[in-house]
PDB file of N, CA and C in Angstrom:
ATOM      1  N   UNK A   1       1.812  -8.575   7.731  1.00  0.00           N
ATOM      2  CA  UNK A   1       1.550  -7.602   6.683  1.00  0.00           C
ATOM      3  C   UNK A   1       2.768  -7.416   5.788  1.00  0.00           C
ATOM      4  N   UNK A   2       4.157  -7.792   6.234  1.00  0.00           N
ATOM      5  CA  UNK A   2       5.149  -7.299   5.329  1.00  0.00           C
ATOM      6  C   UNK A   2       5.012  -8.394   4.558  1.00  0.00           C
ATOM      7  N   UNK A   3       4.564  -9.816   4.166  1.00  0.00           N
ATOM      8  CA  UNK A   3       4.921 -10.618   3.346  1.00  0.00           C
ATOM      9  C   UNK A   3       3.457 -10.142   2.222  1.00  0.00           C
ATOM     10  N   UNK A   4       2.691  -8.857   2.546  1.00  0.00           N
ATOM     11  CA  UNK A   4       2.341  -8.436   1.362  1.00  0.00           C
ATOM     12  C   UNK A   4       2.171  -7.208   0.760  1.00  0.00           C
ATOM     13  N   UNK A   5       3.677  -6.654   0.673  1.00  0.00           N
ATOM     14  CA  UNK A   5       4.745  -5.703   0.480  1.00  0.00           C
ATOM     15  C   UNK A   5       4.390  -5.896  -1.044  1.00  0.00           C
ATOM     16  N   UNK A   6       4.228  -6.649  -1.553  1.00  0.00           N
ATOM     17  CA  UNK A   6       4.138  -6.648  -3.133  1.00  0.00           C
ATOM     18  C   UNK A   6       2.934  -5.990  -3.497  1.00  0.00           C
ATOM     19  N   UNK A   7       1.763  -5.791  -2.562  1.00  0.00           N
ATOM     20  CA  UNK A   7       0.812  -5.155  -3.065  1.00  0.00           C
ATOM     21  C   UNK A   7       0.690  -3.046  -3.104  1.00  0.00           C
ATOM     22  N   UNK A   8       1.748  -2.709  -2.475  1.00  0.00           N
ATOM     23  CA  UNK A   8       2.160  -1.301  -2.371  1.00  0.00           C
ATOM     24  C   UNK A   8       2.823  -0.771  -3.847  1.00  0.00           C
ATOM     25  N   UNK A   9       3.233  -1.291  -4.660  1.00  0.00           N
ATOM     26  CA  UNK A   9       3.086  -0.968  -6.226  1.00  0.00           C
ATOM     27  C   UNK A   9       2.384  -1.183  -6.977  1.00  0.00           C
ATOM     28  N   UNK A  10       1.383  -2.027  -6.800  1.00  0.00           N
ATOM     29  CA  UNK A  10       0.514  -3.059  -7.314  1.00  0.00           C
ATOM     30  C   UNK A  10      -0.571  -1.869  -7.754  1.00  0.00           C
ATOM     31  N   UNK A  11      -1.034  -1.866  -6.408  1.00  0.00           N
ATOM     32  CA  UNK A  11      -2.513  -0.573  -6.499  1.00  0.00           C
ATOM     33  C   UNK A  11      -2.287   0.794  -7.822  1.00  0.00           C
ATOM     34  N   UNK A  12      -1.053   1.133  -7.553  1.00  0.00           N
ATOM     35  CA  UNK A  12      -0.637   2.378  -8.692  1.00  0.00           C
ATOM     36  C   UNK A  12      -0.674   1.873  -9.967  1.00  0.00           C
ATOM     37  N   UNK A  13      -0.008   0.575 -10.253  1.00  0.00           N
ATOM     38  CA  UNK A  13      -0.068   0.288 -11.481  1.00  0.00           C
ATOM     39  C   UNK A  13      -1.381   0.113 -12.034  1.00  0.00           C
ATOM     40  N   UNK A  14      -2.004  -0.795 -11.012  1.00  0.00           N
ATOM     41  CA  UNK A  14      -3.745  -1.071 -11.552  1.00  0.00           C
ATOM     42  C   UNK A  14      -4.393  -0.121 -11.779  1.00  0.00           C
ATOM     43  N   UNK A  15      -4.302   1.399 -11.086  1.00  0.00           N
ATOM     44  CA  UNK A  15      -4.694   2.324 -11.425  1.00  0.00           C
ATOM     45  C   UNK A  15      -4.618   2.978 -13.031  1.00  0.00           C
ATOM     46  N   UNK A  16      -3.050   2.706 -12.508  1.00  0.00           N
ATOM     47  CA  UNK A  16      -2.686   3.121 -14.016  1.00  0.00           C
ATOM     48  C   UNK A  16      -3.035   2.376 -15.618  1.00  0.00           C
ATOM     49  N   UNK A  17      -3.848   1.126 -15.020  1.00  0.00           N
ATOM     50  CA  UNK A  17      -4.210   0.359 -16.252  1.00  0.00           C
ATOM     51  C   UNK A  17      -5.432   0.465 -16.389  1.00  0.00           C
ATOM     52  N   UNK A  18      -6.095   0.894 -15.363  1.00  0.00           N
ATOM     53  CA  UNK A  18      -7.645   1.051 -15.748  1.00  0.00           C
ATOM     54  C   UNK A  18      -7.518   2.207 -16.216  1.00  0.00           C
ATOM     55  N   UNK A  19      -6.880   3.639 -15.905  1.00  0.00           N
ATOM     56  CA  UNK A  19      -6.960   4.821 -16.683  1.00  0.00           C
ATOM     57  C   UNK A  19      -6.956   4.497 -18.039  1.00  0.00           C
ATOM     58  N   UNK A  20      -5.564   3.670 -17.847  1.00  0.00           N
ATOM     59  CA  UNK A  20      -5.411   4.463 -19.315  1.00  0.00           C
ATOM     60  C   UNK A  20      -6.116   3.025 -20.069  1.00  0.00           C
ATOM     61  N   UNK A  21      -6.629   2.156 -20.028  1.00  0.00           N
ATOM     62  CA  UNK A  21      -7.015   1.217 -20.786  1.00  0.00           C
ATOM     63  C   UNK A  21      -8.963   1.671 -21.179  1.00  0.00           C
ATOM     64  N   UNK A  22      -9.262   2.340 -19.954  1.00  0.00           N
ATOM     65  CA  UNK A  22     -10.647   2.302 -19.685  1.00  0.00           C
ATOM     66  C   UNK A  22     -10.668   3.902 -19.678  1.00  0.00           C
ATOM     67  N   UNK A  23     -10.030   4.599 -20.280  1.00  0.00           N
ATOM     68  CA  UNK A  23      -9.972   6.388 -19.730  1.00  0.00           C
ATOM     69  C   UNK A  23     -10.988   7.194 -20.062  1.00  0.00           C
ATOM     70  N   UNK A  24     -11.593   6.533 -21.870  1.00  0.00           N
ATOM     71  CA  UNK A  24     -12.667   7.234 -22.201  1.00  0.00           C
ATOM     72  C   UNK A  24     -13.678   6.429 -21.982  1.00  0.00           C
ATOM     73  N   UNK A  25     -13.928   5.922 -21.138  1.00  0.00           N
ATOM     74  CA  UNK A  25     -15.156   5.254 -20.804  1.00  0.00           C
ATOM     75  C   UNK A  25     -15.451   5.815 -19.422  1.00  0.00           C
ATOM     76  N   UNK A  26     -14.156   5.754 -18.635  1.00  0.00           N
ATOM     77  CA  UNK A  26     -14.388   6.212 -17.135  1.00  0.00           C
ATOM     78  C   UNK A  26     -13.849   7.689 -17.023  1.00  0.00           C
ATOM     79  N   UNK A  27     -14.090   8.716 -17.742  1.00  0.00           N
ATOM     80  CA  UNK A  27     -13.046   9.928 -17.847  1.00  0.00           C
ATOM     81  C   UNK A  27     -13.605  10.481 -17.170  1.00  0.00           C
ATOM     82  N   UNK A  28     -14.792  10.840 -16.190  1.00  0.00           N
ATOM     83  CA  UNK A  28     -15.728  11.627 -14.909  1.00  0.00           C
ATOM     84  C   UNK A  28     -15.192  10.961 -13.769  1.00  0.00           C
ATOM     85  N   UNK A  29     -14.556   9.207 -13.492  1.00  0.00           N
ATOM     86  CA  UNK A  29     -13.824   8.568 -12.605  1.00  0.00           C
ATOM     87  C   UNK A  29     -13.061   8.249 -12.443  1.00  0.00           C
ATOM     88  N   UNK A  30     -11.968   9.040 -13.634  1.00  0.00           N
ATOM     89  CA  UNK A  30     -10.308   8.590 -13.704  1.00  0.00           C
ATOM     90  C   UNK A  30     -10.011   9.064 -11.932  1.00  0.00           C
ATOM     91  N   UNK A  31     -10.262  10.315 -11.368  1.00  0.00           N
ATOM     92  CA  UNK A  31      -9.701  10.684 -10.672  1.00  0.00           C
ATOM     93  C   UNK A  31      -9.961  10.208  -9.515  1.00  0.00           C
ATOM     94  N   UNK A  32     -10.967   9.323  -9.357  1.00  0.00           N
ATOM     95  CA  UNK A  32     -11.174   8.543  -8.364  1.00  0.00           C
ATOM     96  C   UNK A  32     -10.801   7.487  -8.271  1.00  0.00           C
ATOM     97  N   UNK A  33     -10.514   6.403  -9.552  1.00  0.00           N
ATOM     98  CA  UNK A  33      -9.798   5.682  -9.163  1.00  0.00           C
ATOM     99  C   UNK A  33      -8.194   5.749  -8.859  1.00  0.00           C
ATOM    100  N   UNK A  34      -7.808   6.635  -9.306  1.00  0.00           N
ATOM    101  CA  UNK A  34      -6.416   6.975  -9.250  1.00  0.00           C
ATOM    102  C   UNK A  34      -6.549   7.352  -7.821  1.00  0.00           C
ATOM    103  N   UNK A  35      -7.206   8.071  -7.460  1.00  0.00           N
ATOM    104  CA  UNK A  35      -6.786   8.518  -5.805  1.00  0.00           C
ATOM    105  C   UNK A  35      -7.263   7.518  -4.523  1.00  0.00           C
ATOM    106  N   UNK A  36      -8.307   6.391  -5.355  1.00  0.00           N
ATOM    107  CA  UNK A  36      -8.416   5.102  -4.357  1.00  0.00           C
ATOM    108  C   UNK A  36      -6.750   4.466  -4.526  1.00  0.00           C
ATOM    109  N   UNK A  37      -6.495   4.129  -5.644  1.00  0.00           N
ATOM    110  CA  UNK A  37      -5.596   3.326  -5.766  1.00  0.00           C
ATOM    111  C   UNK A  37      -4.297   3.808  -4.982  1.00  0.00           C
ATOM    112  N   UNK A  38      -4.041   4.869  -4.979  1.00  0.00           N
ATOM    113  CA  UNK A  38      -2.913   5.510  -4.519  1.00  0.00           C
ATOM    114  C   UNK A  38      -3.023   5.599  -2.413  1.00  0.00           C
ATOM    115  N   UNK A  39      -4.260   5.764  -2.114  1.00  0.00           N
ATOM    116  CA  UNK A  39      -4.720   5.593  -0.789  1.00  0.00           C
ATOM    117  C   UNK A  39      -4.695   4.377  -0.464  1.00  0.00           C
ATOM    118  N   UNK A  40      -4.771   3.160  -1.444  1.00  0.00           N
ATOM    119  CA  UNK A  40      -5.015   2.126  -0.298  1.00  0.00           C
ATOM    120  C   UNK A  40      -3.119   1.314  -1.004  1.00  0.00           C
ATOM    121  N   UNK A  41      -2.630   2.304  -1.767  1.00  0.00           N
ATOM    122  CA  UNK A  41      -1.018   1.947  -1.691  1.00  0.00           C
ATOM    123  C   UNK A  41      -0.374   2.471  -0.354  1.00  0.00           C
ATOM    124  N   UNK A  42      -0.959   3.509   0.119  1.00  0.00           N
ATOM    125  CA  UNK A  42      -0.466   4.393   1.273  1.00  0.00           C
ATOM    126  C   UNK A  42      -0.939   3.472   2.740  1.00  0.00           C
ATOM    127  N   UNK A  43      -1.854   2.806   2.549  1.00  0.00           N
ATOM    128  CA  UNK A  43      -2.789   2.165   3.290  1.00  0.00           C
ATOM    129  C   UNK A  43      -1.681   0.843   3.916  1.00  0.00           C
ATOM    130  N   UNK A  44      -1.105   0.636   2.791  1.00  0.00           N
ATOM    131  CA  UNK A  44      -0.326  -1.357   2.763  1.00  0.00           C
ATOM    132  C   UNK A  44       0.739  -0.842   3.144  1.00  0.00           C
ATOM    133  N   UNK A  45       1.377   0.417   2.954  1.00  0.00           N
ATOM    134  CA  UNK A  45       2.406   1.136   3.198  1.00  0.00           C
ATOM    135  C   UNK A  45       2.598   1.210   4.897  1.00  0.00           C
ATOM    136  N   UNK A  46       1.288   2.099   5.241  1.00  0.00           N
ATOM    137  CA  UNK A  46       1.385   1.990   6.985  1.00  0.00           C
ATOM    138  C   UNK A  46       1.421   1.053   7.256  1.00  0.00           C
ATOM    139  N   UNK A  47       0.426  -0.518   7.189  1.00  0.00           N
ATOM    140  CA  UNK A  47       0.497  -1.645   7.612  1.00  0.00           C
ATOM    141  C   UNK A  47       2.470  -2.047   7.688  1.00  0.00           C
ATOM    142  N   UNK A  48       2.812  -2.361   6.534  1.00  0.00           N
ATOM    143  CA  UNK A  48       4.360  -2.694   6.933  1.00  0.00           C
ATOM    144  C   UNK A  48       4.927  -1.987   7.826  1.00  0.00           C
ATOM    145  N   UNK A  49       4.740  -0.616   7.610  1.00  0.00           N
ATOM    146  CA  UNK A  49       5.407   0.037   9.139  1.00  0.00           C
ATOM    147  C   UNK A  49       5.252  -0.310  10.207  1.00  0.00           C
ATOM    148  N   UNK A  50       4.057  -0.172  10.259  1.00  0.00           N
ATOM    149  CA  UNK A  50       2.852  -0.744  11.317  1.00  0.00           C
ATOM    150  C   UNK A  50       3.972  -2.138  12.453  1.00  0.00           C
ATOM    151  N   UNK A  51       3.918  -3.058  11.091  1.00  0.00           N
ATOM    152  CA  UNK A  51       4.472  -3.989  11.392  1.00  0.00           C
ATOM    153  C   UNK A  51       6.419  -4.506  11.929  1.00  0.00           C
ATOM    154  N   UNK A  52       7.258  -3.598  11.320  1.00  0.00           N
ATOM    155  CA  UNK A  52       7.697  -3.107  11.407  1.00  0.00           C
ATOM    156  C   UNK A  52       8.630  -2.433  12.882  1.00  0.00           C
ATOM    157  N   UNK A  53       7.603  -1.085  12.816  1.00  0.00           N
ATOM    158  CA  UNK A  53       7.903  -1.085  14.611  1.00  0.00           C
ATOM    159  C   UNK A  53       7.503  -1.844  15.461  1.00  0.00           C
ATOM    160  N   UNK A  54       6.345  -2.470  16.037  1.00  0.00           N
ATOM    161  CA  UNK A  54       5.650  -3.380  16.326  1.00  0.00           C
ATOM    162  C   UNK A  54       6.215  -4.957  16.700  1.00  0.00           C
ATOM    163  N   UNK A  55       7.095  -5.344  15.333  1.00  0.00           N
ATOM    164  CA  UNK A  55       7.884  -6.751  15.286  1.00  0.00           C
ATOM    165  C   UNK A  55       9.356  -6.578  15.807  1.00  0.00           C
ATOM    166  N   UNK A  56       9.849  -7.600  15.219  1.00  0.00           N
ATOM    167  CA  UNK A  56      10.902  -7.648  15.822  1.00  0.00           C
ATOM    168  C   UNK A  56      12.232  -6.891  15.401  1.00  0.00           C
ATOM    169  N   UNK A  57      12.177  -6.390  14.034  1.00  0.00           N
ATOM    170  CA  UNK A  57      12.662  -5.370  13.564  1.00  0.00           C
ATOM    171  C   UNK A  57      13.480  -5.868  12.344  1.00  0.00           C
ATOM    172  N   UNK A  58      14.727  -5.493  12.628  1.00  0.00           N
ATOM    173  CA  UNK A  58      15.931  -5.949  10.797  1.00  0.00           C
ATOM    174  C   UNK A  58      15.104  -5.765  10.039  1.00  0.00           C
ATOM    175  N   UNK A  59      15.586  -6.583   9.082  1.00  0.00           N
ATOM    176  CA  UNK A  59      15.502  -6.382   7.758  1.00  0.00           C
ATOM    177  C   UNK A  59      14.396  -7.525   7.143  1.00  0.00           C
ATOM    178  N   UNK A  60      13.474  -7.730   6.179  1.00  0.00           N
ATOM    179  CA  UNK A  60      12.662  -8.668   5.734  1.00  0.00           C
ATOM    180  C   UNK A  60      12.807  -8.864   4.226  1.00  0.00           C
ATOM    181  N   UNK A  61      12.834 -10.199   3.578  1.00  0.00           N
ATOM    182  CA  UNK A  61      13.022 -10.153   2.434  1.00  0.00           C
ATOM    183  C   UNK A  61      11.812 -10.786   2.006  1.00  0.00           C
ATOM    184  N   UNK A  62      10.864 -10.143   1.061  1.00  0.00           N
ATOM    185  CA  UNK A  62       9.603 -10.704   0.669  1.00  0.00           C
ATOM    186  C   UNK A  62      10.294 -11.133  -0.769  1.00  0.00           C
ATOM    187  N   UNK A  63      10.377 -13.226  -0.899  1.00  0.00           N
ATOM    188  CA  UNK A  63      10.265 -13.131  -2.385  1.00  0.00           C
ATOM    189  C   UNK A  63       9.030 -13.479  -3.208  1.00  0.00           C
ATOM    190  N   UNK A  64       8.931 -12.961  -4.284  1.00  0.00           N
ATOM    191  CA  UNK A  64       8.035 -13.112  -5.323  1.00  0.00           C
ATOM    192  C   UNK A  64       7.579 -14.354  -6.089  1.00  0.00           C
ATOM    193  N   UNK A  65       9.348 -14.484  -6.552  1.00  0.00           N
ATOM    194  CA  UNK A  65       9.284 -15.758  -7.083  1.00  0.00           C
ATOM    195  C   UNK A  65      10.913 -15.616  -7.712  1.00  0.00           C
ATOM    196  N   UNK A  66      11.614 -17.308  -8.243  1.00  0.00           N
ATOM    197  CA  UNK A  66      12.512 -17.569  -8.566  1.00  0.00           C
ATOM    198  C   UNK A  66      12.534 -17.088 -10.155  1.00  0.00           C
ATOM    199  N   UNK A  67      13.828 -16.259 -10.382  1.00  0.00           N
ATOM    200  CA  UNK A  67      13.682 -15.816 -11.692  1.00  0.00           C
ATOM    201  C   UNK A  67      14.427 -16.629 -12.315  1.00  0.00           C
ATOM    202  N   UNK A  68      15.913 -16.797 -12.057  1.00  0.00           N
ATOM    203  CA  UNK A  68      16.878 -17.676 -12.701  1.00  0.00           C
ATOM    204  C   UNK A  68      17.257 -18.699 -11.531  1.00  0.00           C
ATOM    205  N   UNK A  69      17.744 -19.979 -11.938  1.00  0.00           N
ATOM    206  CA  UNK A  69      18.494 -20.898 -10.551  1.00  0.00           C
ATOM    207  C   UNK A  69      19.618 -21.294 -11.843  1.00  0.00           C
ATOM    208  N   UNK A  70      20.774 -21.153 -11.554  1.00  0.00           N
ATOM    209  CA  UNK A  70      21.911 -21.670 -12.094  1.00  0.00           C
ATOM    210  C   UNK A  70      22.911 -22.854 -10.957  1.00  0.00           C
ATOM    211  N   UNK A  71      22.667 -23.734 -10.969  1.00  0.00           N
ATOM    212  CA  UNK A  71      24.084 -24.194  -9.897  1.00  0.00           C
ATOM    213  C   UNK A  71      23.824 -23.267  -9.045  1.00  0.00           C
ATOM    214  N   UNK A  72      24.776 -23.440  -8.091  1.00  0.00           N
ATOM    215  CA  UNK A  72      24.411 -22.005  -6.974  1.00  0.00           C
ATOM    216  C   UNK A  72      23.894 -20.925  -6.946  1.00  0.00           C
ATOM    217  N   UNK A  73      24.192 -20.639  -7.770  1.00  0.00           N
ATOM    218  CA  UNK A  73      23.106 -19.039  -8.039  1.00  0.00           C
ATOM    219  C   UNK A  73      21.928 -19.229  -8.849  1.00  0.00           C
ATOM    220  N   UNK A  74      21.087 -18.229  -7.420  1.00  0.00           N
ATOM    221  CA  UNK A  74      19.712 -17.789  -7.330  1.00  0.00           C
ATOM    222  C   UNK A  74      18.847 -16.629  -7.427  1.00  0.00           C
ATOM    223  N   UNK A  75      18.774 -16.134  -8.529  1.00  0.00           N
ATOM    224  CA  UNK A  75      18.172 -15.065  -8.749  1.00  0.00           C
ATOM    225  C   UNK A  75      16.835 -14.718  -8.392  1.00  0.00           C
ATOM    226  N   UNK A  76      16.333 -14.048  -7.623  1.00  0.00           N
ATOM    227  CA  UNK A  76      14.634 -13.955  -7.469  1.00  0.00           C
ATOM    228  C   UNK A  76      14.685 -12.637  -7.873  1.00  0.00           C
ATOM    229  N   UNK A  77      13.185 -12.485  -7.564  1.00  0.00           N
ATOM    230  CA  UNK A  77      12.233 -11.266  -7.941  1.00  0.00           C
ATOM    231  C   UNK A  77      12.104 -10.554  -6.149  1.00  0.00           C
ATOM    232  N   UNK A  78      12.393 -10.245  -5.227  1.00  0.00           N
ATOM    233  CA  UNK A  78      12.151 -10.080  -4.256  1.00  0.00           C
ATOM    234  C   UNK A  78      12.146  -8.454  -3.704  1.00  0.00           C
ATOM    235  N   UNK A  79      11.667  -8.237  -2.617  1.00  0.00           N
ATOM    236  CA  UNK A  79      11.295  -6.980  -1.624  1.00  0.00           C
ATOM    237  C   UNK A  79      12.479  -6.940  -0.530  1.00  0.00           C
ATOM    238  N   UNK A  80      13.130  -6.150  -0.109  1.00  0.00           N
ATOM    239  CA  UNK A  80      13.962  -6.051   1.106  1.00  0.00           C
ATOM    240  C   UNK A  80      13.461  -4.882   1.703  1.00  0.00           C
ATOM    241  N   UNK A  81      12.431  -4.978   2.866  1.00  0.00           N
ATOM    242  CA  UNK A  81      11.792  -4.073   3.838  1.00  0.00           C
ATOM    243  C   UNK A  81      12.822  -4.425   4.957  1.00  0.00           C
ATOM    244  N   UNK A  82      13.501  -2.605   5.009  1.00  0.00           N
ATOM    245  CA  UNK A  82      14.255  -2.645   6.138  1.00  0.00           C
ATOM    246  C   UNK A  82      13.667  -1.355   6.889  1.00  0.00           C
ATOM    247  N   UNK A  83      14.211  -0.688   7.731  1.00  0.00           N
ATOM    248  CA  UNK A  83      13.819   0.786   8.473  1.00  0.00           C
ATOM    249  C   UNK A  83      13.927   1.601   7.519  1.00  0.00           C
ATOM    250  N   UNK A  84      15.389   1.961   6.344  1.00  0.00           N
ATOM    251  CA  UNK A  84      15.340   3.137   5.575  1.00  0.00           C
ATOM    252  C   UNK A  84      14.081   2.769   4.852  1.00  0.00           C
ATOM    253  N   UNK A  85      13.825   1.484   4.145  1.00  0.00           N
ATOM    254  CA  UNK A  85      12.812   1.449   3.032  1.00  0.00           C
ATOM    255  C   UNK A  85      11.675   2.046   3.472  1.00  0.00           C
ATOM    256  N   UNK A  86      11.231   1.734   4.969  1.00  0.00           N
ATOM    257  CA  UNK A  86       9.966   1.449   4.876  1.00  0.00           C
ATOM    258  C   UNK A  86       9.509   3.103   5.384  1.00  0.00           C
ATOM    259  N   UNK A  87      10.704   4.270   5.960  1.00  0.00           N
ATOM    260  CA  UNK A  87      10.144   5.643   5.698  1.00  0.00           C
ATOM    261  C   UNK A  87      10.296   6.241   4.523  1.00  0.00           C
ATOM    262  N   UNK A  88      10.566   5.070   3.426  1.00  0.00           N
ATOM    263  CA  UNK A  88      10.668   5.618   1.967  1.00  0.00           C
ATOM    264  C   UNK A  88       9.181   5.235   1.194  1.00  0.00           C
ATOM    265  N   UNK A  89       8.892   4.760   2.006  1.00  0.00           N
ATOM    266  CA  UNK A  89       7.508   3.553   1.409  1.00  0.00           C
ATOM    267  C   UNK A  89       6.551   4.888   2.209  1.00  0.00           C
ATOM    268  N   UNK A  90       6.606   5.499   3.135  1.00  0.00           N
ATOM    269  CA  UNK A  90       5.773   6.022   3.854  1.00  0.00           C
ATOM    270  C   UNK A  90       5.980   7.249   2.990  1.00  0.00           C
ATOM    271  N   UNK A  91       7.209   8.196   2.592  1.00  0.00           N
ATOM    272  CA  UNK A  91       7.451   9.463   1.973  1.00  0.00           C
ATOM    273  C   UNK A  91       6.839   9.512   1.326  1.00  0.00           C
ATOM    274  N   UNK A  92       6.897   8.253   0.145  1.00  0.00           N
ATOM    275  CA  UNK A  92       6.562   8.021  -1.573  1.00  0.00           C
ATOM    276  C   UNK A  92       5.226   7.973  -1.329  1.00  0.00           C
ATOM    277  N   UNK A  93       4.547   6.727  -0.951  1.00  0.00           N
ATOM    278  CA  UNK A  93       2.954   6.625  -0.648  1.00  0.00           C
ATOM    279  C   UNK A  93       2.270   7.677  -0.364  1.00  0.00           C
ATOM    280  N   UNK A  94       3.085   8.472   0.828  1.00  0.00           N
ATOM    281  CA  UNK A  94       2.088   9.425   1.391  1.00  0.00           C
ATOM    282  C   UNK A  94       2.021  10.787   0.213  1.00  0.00           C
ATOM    283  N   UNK A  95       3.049  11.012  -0.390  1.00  0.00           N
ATOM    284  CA  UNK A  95       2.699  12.191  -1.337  1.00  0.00           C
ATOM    285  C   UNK A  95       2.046  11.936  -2.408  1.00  0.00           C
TER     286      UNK A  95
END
């Protein structure tokens, strides 16, 4: 479950694009999709924990993808799920 850590921002934003892209069309279901979207961010949230305590523990780096490669240096787009993150992932999600 932590290598899909990328989907725990994902859900809010999509929310946030159907509101506001679709708002006066869906304005009786803004508030439902906003509060699915935000529940099943909270949802991917427990799973990493889940996983987390469960595994073997440290630290996990989910990458996304390569942003820059220069000669040695490697820039990505990446996730670092460690213990602080992931009761920050649980704080944030859950409120």
């Amino acid at each position: 479950m932590i290598r899909y850590a990328w989907l725990i921002p994902l859900f809010p934003v999509v929310g946030v694009l159907v509101n506001g892209l679709l708002g006066s069309r869906v304005r009786e279901k803004a508030g439902h999709v906003a509060s699915l979207m935000a529940g099943l961010s909270f949802l991917a949230a427990l799973g990493v924990s889940r996983e987390m305590i469960m595994g073997p523990g440290g630290s996990h780096t989910v990458t996304l993808w390569t942003w820059i490669t220069a000669g040695d240096l490697k820039v990505s787009v990446s996730f670092l799920i460690d213990p602080l993150s992931t009761i920050m992932l649980l704080v944030v999600a859950g409120v």
